[in-house]
C-alpha atoms as a PDB file:
ATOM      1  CA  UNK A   1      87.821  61.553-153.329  1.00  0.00           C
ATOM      2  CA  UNK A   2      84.600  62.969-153.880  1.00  0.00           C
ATOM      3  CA  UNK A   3      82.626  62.520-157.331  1.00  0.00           C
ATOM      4  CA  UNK A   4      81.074  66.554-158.549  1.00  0.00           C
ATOM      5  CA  UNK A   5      77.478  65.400-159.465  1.00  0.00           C
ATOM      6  CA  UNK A   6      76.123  67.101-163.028  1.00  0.00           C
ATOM      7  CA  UNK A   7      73.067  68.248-161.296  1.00  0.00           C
ATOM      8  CA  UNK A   8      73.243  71.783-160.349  1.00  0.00           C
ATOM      9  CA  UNK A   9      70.895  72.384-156.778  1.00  0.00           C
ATOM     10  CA  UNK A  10      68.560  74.823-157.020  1.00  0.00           C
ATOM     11  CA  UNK A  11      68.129  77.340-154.464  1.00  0.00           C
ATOM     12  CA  UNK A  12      64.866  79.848-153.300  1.00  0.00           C
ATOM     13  CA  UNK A  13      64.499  83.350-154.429  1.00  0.00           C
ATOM     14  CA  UNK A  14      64.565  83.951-150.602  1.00  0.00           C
ATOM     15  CA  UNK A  15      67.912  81.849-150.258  1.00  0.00           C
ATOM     16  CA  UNK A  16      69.365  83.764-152.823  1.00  0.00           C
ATOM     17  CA  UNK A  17      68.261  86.990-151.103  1.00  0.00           C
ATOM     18  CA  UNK A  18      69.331  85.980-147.329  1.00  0.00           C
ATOM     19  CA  UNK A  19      72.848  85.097-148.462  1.00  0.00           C
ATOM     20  CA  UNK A  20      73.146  88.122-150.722  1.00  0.00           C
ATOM     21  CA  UNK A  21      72.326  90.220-147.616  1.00  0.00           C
ATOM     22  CA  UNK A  22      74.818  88.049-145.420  1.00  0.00           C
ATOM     23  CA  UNK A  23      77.730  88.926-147.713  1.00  0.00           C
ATOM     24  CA  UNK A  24      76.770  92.593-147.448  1.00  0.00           C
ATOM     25  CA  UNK A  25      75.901  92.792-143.809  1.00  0.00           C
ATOM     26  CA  UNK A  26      79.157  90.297-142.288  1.00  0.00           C
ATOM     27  CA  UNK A  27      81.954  91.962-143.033  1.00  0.00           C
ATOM     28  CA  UNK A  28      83.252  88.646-144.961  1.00  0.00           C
ATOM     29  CA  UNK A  29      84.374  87.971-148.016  1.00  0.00           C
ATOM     30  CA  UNK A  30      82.125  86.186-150.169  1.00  0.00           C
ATOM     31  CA  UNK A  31      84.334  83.227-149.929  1.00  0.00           C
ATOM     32  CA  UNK A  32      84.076  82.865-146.367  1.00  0.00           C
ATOM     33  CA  UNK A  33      80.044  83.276-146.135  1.00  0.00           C
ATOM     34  CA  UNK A  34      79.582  80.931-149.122  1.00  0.00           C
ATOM     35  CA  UNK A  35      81.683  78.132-146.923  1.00  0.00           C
ATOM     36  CA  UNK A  36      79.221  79.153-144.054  1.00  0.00           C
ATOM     37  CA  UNK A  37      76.303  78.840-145.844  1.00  0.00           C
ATOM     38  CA  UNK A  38      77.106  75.859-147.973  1.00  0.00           C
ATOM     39  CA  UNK A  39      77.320  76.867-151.395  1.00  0.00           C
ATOM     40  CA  UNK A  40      79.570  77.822-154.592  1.00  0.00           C
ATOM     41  CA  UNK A  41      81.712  80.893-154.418  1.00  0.00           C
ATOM     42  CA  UNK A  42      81.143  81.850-157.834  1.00  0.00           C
ATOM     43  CA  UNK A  43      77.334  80.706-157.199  1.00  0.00           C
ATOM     44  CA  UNK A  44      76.949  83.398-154.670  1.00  0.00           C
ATOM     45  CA  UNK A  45      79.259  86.014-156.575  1.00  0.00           C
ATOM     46  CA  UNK A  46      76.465  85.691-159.275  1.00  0.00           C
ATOM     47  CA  UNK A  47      73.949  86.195-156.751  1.00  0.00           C
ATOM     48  CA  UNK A  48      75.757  89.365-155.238  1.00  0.00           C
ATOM     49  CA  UNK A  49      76.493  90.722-159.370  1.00  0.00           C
ATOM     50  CA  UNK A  50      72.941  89.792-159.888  1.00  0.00           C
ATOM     51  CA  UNK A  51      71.746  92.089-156.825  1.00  0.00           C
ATOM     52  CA  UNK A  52      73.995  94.746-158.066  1.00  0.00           C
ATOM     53  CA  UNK A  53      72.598  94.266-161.740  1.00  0.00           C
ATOM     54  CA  UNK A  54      68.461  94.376-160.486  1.00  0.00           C
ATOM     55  CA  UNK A  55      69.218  97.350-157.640  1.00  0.00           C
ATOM     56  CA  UNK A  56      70.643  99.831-160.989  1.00  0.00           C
ATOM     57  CA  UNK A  57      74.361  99.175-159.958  1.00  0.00           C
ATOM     58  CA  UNK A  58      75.612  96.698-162.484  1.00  0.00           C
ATOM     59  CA  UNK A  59      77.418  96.950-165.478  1.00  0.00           C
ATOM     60  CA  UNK A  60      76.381  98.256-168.268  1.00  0.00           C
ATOM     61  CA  UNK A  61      73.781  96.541-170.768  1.00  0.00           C
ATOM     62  CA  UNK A  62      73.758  94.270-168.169  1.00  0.00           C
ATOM     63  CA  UNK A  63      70.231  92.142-167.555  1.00  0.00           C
ATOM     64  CA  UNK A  64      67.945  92.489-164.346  1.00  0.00           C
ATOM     65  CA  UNK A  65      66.528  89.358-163.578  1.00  0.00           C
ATOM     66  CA  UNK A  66      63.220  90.606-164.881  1.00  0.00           C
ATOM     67  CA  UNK A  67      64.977  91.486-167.411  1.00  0.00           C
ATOM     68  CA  UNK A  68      66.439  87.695-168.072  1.00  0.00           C
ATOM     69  CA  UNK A  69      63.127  86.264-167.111  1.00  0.00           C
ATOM     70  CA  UNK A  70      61.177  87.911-169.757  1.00  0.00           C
ATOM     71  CA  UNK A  71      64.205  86.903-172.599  1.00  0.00           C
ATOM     72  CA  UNK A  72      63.717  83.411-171.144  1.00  0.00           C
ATOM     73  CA  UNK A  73      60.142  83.691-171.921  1.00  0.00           C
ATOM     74  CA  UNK A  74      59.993  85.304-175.361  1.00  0.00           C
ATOM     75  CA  UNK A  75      62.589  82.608-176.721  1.00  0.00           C
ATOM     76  CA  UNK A  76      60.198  80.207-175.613  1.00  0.00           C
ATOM     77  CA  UNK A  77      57.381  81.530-177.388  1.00  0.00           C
ATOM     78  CA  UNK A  78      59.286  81.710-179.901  1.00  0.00           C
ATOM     79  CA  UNK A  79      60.482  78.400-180.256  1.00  0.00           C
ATOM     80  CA  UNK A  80      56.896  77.408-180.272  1.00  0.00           C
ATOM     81  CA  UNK A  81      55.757  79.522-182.446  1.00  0.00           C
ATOM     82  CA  UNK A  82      58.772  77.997-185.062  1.00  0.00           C
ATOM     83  CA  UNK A  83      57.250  74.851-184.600  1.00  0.00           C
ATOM     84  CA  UNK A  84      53.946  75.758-185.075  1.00  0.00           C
ATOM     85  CA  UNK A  85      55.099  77.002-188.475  1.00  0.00           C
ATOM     86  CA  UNK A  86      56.559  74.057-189.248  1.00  0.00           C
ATOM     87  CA  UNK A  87      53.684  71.777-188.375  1.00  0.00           C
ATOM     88  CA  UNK A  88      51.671  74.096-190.548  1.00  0.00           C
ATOM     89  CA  UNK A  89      54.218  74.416-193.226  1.00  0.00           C
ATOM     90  CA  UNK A  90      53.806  70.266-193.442  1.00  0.00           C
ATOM     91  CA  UNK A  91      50.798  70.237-193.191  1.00  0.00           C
ATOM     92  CA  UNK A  92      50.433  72.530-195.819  1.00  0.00           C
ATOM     93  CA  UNK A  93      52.382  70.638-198.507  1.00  0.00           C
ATOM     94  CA  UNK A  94      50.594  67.880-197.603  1.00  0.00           C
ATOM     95  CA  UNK A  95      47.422  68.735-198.724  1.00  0.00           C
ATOM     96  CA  UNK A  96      49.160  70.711-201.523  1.00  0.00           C
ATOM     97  CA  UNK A  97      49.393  66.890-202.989  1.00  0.00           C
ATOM     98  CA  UNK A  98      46.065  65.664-202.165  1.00  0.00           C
ATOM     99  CA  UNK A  99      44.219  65.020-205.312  1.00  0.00           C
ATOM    100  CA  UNK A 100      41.030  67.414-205.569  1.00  0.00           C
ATOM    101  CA  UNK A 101      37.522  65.699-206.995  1.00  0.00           C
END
């Protein structure tokens, strides 16, 4: 019996792309190309949703991956920028304390 590792494997934009256009081109279910091809079912059914999402078919409200990319990047920022403001807020009361002369 095989141990499932944690660690998800990461796979190329063009990967992602090629297997995408395998499902649409084959004539097979995703199933049977994601056996071929070595990975996940429901790895390459988000792939395929994903396509449909970034092509203007996908549900709606639902995210491009520019889309997801860009919210990715602005909670970054601003999770730095919350720490900034803490650092300053510190440092702030800090020297709030000090004594003057």
């Amino acid at each position: 019996m095989s141990k499932k590792s944690n660690t998800s494997k990461r796979y190329t934009a063009e990967f992602k792309r090629d297997a995408v256009a395998l499902v649409h081109s084959s004539g097979k279910t995703v199933t049977e190309v994601a056996r071929e091809i070595g990975v996940s079912p429901e790895g390459l059914r988000n792939w395929v949703s994903q396509d449909k999402t970034d092509r203007g078919q996908g549900a709606a409200g639902a995210l491009t991956s520019d889309g997801k990319e860009e919210l990715r990047r602005l909670r970054r920022e601003n999770r730095e920028q919350q720490q900034t403001i803490e650092i300053l807020g510190k440092a702030a009361a800090f020297f709030a304390k000090e004594p003057t002369k």
